[in-house]
Protein backbone atom coordinates (compact mmCIF):
# COMPACT_ATOMS: atom_id res chain seq x y z
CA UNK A 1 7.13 -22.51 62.53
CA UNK A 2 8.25 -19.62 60.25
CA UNK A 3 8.11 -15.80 62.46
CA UNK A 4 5.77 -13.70 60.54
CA UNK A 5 7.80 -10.54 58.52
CA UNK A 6 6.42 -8.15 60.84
CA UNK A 7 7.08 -9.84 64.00
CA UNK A 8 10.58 -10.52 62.96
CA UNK A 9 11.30 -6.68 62.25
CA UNK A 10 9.95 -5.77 65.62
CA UNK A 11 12.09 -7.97 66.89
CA UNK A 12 15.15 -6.68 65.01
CA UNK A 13 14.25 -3.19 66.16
CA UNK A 14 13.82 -3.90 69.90
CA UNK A 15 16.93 -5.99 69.53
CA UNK A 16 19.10 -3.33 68.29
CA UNK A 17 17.26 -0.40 70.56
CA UNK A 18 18.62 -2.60 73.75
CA UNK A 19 22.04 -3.01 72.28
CA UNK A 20 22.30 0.60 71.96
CA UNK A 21 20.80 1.14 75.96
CA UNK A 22 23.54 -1.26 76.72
CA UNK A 23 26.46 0.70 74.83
CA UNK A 24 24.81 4.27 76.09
CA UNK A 25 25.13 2.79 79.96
CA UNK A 26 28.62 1.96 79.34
CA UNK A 27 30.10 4.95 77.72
CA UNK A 28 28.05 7.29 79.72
CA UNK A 29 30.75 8.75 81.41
CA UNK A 30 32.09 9.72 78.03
CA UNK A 31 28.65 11.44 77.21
CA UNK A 32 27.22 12.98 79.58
CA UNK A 33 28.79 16.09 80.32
CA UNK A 34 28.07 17.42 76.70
CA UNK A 35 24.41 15.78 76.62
CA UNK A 36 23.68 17.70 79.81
CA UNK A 37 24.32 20.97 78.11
CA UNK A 38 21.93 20.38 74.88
CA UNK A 39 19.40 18.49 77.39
CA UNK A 40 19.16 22.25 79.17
CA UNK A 41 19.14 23.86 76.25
CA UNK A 42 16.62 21.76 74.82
CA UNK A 43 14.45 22.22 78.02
CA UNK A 44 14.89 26.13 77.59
CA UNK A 45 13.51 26.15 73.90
CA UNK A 46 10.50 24.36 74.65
CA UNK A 47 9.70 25.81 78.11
CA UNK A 48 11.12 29.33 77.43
CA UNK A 49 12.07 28.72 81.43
CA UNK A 50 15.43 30.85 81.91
CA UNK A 51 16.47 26.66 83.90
CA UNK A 52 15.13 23.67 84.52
CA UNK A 53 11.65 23.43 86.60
CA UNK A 54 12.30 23.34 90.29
CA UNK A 55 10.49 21.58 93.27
CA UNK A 56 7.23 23.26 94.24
CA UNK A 57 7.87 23.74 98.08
CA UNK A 58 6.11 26.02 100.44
CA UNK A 59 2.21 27.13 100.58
CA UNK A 60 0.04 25.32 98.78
CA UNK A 61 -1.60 26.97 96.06
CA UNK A 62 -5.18 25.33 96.86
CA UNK A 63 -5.01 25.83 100.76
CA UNK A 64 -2.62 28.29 101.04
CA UNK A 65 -0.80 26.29 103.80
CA UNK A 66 2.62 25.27 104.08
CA UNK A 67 3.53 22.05 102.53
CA UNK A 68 6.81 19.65 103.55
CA UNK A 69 8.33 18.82 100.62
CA UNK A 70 11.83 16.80 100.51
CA UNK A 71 14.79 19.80 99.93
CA UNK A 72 16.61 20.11 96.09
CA UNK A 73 19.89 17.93 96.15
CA UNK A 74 22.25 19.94 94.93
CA UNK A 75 22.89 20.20 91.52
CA UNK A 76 25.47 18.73 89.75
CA UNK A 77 28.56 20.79 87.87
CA UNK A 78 27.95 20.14 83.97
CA UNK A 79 30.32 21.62 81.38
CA UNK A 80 27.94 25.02 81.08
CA UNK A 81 28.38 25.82 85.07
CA UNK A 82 32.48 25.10 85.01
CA UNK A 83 34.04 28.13 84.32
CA UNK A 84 36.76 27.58 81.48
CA UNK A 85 40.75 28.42 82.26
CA UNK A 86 41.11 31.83 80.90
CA UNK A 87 43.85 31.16 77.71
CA UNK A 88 47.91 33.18 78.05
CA UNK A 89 49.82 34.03 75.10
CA UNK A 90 53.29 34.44 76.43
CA UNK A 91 55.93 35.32 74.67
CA UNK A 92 59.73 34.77 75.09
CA UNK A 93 62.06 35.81 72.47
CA UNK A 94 60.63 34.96 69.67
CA UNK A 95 58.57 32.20 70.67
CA UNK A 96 54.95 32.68 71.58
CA UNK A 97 53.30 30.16 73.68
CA UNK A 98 49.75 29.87 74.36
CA UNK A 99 48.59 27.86 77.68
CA UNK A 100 45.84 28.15 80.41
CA UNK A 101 48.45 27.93 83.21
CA UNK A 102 50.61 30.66 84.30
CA UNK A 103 53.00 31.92 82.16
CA UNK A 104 56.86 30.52 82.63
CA UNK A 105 59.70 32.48 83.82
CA UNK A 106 61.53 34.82 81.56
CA UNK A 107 58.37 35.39 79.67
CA UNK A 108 55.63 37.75 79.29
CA UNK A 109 52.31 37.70 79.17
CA UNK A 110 50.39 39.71 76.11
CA UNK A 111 47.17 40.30 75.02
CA UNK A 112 45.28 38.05 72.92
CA UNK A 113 44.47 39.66 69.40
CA UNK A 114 41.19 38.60 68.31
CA UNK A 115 40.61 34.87 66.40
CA UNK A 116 39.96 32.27 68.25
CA UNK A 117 41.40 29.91 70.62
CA UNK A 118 41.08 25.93 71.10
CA UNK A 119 41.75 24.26 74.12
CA UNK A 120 41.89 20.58 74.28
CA UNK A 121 40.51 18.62 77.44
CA UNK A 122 43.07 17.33 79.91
């Protein structure tokens, strides 16, 4: 019995909408950390909310009495709330060097002079 054209494109698309749930759950530790960042932003366009909503706790706006509500967890460090190593441009000689660690012996440390800087993740 032949699948009707219809039926058989639904059943591509859900197909191919699991396969991609699949590969999201397993490369989510690759994702994540960005995704958080435009997920918050996202929420703060369409809200206008300075963060995220958080759990009504206290009185109760109907009775005005205290309510027991379960306490936050805290939240967890994205990328947005880890500060970033502040960059060095050292110099020795005539080398320059520019790191995020402390600068090496023998060398000093200048100012950096406008542009901009790229640091690659570790």
């Amino acid at each position: 019995m032949p699948i009707a054209p219809r039926r058989r494109t639904l059943a591509i698309v859900l197909t191919l909408l699991a396969a991609a749930a699949v590969a999201a759950a397993l490369t989510a530790d690759r994702w994540t950390p960005q995704a958080g960042v435009w997920l918050q932003q996202g929420w703060q366009a369409l809200t206008g909310a300075g963060s995220a909503p958080a759990s009504r706790t206290g009185a109760s706006a109907a009775t005005g009495r205290a309510t027991s509500a379960p306490s936050p967890a805290p939240a967890p460090a994205d990328a947005a709330s880890v500060s970033a190593p502040r960059p060095r441009k050292c110099v020795q000689g005539g080398s320059v060097l520019y790191t995020d660690q402390s600068c090496p012996p023998g060398s000093t440390e200048q100012a950096l002079e406008g542009g901009s800087i790229t640091l690659m993740p570790r």
